[in-house]
N, C-alpha and C. Protein backbone atom coordinates (compact mmCIF):
# COMPACT_ATOMS: atom_id res chain seq x y z
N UNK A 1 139.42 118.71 239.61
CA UNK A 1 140.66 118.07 239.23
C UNK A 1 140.77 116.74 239.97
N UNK A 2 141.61 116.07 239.38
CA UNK A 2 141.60 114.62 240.10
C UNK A 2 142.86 114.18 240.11
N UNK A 3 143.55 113.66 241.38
CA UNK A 3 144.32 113.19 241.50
C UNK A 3 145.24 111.97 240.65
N UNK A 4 146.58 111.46 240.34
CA UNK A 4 146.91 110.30 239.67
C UNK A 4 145.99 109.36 240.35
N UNK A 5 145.83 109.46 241.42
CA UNK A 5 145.44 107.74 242.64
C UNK A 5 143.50 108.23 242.28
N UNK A 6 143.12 109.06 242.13
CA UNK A 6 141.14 109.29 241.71
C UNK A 6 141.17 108.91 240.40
N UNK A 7 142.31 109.08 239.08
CA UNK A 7 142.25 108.90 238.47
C UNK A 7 142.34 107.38 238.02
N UNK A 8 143.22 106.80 238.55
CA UNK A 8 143.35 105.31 238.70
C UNK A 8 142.22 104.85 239.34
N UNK A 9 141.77 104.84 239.83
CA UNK A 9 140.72 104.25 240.53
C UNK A 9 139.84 103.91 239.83
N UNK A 10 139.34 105.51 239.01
CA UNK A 10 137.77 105.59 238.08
C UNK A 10 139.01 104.84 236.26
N UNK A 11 139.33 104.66 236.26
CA UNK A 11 139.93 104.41 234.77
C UNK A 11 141.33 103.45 235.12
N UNK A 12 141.11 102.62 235.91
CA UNK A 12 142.66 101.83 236.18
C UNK A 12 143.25 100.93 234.85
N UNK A 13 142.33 100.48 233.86
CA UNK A 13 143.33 99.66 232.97
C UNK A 13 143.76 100.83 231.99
N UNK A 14 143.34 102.11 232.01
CA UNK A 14 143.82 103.41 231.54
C UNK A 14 144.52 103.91 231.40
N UNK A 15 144.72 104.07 233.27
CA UNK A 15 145.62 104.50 233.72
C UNK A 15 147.31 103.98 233.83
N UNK A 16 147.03 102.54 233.80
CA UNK A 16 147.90 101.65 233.36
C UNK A 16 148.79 101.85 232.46
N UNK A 17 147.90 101.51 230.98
CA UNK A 17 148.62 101.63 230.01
C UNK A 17 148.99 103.06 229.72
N UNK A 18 148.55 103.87 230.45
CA UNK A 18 149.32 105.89 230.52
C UNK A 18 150.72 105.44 230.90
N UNK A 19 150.26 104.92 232.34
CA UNK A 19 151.46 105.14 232.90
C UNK A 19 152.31 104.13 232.42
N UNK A 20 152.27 103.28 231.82
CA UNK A 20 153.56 102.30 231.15
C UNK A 20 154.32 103.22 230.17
N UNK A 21 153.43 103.92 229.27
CA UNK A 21 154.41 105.06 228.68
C UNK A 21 154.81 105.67 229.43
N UNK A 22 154.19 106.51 229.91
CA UNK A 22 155.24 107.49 230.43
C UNK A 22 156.74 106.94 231.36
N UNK A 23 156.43 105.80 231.97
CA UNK A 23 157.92 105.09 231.91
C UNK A 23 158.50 104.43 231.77
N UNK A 24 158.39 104.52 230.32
CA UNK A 24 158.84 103.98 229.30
C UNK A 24 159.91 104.20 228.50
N UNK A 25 159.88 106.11 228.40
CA UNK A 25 161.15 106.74 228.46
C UNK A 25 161.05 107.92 229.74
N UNK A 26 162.48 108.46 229.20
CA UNK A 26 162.53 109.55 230.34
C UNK A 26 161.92 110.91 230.05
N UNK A 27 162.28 111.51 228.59
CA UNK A 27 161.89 112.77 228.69
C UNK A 27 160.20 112.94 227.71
N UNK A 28 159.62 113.39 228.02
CA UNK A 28 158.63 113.85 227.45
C UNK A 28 158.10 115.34 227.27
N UNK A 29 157.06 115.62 226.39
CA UNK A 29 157.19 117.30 225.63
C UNK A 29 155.88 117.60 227.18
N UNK A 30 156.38 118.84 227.30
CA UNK A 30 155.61 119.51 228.61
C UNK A 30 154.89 120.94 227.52
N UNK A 31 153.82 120.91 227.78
CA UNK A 31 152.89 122.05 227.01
C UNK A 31 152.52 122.87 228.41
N UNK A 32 152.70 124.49 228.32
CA UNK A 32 152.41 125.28 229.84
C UNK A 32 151.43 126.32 228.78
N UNK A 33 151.38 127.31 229.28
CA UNK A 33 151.05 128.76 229.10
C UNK A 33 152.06 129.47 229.71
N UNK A 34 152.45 130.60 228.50
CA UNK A 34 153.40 131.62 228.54
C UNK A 34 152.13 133.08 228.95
N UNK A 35 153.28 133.29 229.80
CA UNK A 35 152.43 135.46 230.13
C UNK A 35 151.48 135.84 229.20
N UNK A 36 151.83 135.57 228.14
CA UNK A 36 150.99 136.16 226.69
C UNK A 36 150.12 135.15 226.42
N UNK A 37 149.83 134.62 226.71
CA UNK A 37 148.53 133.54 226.77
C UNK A 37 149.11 132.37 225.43
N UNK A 38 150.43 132.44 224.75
CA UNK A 38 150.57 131.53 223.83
C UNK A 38 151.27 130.58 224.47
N UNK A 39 151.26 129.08 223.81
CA UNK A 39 151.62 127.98 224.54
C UNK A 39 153.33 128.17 224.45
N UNK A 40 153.96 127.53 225.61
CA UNK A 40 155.24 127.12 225.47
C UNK A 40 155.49 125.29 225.65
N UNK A 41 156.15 124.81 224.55
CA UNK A 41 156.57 123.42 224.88
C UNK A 41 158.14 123.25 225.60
N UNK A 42 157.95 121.47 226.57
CA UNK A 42 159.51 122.04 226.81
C UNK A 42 159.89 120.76 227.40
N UNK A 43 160.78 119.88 227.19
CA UNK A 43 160.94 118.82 227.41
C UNK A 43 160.97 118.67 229.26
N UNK A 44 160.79 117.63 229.48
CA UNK A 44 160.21 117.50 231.16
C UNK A 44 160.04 115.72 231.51
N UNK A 45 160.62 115.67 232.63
CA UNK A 45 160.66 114.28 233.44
C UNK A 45 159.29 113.72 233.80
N UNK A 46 158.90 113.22 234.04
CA UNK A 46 157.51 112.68 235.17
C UNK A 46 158.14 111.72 236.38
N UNK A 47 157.48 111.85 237.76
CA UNK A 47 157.49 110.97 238.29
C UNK A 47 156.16 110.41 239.10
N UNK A 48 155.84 109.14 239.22
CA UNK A 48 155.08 108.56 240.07
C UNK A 48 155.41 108.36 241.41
N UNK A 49 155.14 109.35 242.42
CA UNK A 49 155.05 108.88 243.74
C UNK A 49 154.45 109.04 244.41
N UNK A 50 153.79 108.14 245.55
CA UNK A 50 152.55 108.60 246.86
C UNK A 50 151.50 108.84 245.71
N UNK A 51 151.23 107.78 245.14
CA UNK A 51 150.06 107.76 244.17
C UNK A 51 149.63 109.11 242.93
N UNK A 52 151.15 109.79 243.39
CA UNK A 52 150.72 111.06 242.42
C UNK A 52 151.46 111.20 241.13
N UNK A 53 150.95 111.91 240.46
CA UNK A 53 152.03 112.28 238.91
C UNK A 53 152.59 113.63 239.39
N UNK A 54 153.90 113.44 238.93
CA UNK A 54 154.45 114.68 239.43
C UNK A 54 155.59 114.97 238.26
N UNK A 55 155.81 116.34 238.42
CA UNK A 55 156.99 116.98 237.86
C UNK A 55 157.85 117.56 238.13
N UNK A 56 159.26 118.26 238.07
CA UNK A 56 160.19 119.28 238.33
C UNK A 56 160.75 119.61 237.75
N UNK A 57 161.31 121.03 238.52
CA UNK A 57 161.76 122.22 237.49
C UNK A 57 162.92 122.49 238.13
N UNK A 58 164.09 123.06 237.23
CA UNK A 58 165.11 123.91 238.04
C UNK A 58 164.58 124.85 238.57
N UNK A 59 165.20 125.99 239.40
CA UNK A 59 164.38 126.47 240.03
C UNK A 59 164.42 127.79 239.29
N UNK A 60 163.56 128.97 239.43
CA UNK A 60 163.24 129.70 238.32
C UNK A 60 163.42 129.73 236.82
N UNK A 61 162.74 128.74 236.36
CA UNK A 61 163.02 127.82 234.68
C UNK A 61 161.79 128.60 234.02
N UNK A 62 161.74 128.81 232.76
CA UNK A 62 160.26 129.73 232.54
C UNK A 62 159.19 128.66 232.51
N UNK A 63 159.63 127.48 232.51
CA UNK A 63 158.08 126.18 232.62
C UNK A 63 157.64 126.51 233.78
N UNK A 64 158.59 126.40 234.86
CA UNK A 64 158.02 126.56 235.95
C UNK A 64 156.93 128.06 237.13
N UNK A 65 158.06 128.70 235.76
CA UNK A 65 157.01 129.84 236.29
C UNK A 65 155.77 130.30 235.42
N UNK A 66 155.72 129.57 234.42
CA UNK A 66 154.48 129.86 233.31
C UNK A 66 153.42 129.07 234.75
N UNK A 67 153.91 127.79 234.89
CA UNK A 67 152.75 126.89 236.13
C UNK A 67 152.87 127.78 237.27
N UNK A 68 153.30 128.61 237.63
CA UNK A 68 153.23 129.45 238.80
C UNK A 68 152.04 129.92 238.70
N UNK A 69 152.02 130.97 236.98
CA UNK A 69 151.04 131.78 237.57
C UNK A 69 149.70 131.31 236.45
N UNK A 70 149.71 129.88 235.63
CA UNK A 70 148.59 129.54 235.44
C UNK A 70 149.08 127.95 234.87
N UNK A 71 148.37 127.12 236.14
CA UNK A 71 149.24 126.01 236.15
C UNK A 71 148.19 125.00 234.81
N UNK A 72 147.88 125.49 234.11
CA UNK A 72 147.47 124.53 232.98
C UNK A 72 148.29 124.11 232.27
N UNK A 73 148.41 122.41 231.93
CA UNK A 73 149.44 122.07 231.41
C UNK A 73 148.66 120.92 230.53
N UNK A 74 149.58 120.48 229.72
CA UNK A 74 149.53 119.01 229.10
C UNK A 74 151.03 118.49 228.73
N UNK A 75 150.70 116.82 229.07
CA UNK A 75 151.87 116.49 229.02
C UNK A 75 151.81 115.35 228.17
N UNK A 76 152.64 115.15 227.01
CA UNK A 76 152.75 113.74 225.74
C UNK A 76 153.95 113.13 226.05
N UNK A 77 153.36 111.87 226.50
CA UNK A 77 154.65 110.87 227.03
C UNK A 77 155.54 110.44 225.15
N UNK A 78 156.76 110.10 225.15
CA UNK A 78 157.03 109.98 224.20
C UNK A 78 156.20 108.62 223.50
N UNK A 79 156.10 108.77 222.22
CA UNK A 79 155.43 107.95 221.55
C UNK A 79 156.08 106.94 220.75
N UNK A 80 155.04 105.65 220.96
CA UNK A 80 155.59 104.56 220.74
C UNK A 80 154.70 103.99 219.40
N UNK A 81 153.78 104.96 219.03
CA UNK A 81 152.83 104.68 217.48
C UNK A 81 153.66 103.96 216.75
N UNK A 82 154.89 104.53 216.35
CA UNK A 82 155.63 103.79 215.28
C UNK A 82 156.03 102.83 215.38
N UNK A 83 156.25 102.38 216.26
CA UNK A 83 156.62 100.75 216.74
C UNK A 83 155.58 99.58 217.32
N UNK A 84 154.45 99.84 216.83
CA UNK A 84 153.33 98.92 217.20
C UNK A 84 152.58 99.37 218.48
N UNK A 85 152.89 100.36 219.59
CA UNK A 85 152.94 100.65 220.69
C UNK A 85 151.60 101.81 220.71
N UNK A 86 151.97 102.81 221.64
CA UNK A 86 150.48 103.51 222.30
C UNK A 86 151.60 104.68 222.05
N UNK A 87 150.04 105.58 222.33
CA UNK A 87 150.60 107.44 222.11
C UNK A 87 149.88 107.60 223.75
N UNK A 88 150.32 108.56 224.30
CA UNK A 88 149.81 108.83 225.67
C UNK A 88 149.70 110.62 225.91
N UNK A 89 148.89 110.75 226.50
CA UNK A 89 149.00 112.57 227.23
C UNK A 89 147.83 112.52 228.39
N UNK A 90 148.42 113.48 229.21
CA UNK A 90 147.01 113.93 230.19
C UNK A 90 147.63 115.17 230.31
N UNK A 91 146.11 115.85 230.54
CA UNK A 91 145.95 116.92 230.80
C UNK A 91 145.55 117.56 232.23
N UNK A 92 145.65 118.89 232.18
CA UNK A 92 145.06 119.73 233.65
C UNK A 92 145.57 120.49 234.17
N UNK A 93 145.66 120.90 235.45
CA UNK A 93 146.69 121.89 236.25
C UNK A 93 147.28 121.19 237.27
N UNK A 94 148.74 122.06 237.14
CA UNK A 94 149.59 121.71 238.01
C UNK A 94 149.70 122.06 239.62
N UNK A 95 150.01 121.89 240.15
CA UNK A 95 150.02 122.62 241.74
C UNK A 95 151.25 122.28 242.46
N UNK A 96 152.13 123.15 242.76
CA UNK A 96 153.28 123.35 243.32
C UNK A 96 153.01 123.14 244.54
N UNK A 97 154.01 122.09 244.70
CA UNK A 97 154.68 121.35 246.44
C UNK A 97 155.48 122.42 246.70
N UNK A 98 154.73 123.18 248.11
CA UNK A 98 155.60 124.23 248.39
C UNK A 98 156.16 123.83 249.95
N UNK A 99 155.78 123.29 250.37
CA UNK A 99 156.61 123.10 251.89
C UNK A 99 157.50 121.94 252.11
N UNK A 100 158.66 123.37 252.14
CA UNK A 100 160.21 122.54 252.34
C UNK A 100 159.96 121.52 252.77
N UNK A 101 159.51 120.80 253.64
CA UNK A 101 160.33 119.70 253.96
C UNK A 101 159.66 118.36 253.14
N UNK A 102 158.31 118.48 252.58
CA UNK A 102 158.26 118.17 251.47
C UNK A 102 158.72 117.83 250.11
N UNK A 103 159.13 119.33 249.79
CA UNK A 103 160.10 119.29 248.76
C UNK A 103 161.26 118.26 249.18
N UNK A 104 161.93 118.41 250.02
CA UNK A 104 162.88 117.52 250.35
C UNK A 104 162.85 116.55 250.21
N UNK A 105 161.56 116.07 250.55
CA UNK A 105 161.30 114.33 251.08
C UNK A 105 161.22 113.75 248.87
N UNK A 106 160.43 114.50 248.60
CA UNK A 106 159.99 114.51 247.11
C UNK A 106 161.61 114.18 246.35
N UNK A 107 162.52 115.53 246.60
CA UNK A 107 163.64 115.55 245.73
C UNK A 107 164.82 114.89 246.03
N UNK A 108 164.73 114.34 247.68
CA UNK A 108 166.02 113.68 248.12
C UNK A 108 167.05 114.11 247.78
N UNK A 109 168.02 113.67 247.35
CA UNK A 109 169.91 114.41 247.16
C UNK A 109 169.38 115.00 245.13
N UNK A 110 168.30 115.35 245.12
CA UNK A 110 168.59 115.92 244.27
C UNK A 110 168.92 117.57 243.90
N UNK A 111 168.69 118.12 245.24
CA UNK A 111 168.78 119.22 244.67
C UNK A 111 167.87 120.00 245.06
N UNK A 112 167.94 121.76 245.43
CA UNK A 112 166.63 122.52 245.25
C UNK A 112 166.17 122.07 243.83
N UNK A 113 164.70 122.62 243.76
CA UNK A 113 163.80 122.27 242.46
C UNK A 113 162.22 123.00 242.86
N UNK A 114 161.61 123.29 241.64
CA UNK A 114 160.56 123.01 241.87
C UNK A 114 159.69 121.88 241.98
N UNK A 115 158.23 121.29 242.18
CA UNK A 115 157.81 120.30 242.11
C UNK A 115 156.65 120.36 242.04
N UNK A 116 155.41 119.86 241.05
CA UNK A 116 154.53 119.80 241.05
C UNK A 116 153.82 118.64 240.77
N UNK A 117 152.38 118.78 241.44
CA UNK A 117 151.96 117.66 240.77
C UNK A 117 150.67 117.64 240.58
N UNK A 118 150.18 117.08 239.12
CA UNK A 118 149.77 117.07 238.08
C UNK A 118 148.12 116.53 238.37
N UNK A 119 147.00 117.46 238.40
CA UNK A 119 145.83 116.80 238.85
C UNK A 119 145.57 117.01 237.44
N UNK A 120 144.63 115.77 236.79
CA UNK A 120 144.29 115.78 235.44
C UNK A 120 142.36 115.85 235.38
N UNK A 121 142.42 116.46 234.28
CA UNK A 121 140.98 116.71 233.69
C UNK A 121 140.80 115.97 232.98
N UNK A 122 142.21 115.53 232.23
CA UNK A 122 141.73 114.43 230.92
C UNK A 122 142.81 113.63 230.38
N UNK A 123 142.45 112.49 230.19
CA UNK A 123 143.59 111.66 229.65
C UNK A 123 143.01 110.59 228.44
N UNK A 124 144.12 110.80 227.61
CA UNK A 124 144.43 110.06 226.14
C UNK A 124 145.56 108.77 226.01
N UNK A 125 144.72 108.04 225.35
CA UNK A 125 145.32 106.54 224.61
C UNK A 125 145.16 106.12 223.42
N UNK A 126 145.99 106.71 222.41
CA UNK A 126 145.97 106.42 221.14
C UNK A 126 146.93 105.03 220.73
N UNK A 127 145.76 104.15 219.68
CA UNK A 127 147.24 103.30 219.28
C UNK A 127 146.36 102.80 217.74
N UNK A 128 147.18 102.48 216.79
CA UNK A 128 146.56 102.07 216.00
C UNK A 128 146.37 99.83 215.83
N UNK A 129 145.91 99.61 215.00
CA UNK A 129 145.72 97.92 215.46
C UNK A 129 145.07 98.10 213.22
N UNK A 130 145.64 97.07 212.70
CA UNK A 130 145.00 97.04 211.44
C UNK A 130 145.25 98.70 210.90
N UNK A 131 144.15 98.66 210.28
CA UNK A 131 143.44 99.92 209.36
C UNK A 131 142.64 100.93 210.09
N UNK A 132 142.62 100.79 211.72
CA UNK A 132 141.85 101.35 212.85
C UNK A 132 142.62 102.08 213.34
N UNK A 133 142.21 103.03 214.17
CA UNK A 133 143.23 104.13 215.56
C UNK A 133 142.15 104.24 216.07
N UNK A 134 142.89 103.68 217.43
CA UNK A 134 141.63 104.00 218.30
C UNK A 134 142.15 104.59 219.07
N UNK A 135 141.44 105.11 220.16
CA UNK A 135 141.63 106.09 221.48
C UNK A 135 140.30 105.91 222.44
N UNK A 136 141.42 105.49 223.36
CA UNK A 136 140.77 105.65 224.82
C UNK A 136 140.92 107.17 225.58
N UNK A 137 139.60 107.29 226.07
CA UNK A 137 139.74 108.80 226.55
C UNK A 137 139.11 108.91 228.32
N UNK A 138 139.97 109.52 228.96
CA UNK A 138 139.20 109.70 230.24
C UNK A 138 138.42 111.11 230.32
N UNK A 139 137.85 111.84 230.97
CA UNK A 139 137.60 113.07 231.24
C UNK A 139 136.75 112.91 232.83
N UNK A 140 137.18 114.39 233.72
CA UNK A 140 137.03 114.08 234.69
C UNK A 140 135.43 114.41 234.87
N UNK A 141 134.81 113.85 235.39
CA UNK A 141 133.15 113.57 235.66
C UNK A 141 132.45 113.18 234.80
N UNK A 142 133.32 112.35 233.71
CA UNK A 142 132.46 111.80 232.90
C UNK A 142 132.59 110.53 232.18
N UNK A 143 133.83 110.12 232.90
CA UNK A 143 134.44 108.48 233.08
C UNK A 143 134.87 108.53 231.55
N UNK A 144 135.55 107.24 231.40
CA UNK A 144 135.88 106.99 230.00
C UNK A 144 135.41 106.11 229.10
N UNK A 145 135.65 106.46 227.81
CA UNK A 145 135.25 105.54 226.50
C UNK A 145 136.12 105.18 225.51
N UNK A 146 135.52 104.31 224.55
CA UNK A 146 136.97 104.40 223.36
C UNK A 146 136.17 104.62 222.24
N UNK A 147 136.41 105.32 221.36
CA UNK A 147 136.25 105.71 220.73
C UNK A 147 137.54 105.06 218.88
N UNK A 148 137.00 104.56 218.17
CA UNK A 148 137.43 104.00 217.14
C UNK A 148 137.31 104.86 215.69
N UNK A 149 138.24 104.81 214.62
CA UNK A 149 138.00 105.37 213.41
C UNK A 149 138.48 104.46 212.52
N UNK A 150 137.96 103.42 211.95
CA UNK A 150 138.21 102.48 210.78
C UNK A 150 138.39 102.80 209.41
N UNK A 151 139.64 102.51 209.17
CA UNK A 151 139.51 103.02 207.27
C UNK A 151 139.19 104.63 207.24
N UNK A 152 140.24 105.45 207.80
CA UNK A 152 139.92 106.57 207.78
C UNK A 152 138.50 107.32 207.65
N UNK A 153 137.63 106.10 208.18
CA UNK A 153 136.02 106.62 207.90
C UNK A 153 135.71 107.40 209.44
N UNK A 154 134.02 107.66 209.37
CA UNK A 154 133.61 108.46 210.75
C UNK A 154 134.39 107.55 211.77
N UNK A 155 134.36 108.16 212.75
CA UNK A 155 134.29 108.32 214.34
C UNK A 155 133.28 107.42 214.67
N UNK A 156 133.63 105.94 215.35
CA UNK A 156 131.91 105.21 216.03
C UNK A 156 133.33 105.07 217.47
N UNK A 157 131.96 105.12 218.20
CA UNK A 157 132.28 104.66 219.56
C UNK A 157 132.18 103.13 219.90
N UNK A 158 132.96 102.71 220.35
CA UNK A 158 133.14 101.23 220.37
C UNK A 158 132.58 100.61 222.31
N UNK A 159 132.36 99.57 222.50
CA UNK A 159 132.12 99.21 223.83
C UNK A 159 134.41 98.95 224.03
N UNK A 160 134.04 99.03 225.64
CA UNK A 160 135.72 99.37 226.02
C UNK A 160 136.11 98.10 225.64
N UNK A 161 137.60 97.73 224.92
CA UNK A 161 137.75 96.23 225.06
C UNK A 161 137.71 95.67 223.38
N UNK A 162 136.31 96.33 222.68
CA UNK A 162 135.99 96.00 221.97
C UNK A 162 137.42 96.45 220.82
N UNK A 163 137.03 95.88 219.35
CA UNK A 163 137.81 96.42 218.33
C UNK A 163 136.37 97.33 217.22
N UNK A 164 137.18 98.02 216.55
CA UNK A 164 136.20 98.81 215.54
C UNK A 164 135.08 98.16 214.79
């Protein structure tokens, strides 16, 4: 798993345009695992701090306890496709900030909460340009590419930067 700040590093103009969505608005759809192994969605904050992506929960919320006991998640910043703009998500597991005074420092006058934060396996950048959608993709140990689909035709991989 890789940190927001490992992830920036290996993919920074990526990571960039991720993170401009995501605060861009406030709420975005949170994907967990429920007990029964089927997904639960559920609207959810992000924050960037101390180089990390992070999240919180009220405190015993079922998001938060689906990431308790299997912190795989994905998260889709709201999307800006329709307005000329980018689609965003990363993926991975979560890991709960468990020492109080932590939490504290993290939540300030907000409140008990849970708090996690978000090491990703993989991250997505969809936007369309013309008759093209392209997507930039990270994955962890295997750096990123973009990948283009013109005129609803195949899938070519494009050099980064490039257009279809």
């Amino acid at each position: 798993m890789a940190t927001w700040q490992q992830f920036s590093e290996e993919a920074p103009e990526l990571a960039a345009k991720i993170r401009e969505r995501f605060t861009a608005a406030k709420s975005h759809v949170l994907a967990t695992v429920r007990r029964d192994g089927s997904p639960r969605v559920s609207g959810s904050e992000v924050d960037f701090r101390d180089q990390d992506l992070l999240i919180g929960s009220m405190i015993n919320a079922v998001k938060a306890k689906d990431l308790q006991r299997d912190g795989r998640f994905a998260i889709h910043a709201a999307s800006a496709i329709d307005e000329g703009g980018a689609d965003a998500k990363v993926s991975g597991k979560a890991v709960e900030i468990t020492d109080p005074a932590e939490v504290a420092r993290l939540q300030g006058d907000d409140g008990e909460a849970h708090v996690f934060r978000l090491d990703l396996t993989e991250a997505v950048l969809t936007w369309v340009e013309g008759n093209t959608i392209f997507f930039d993709f990270w994955k962890e140990g295997q750096g990123s590419k973009r990948l283009a689909r013109p005129d609803n035709g195949p899938v070519v991989e494009v050099a980064p930067g490039g257009k279809g």
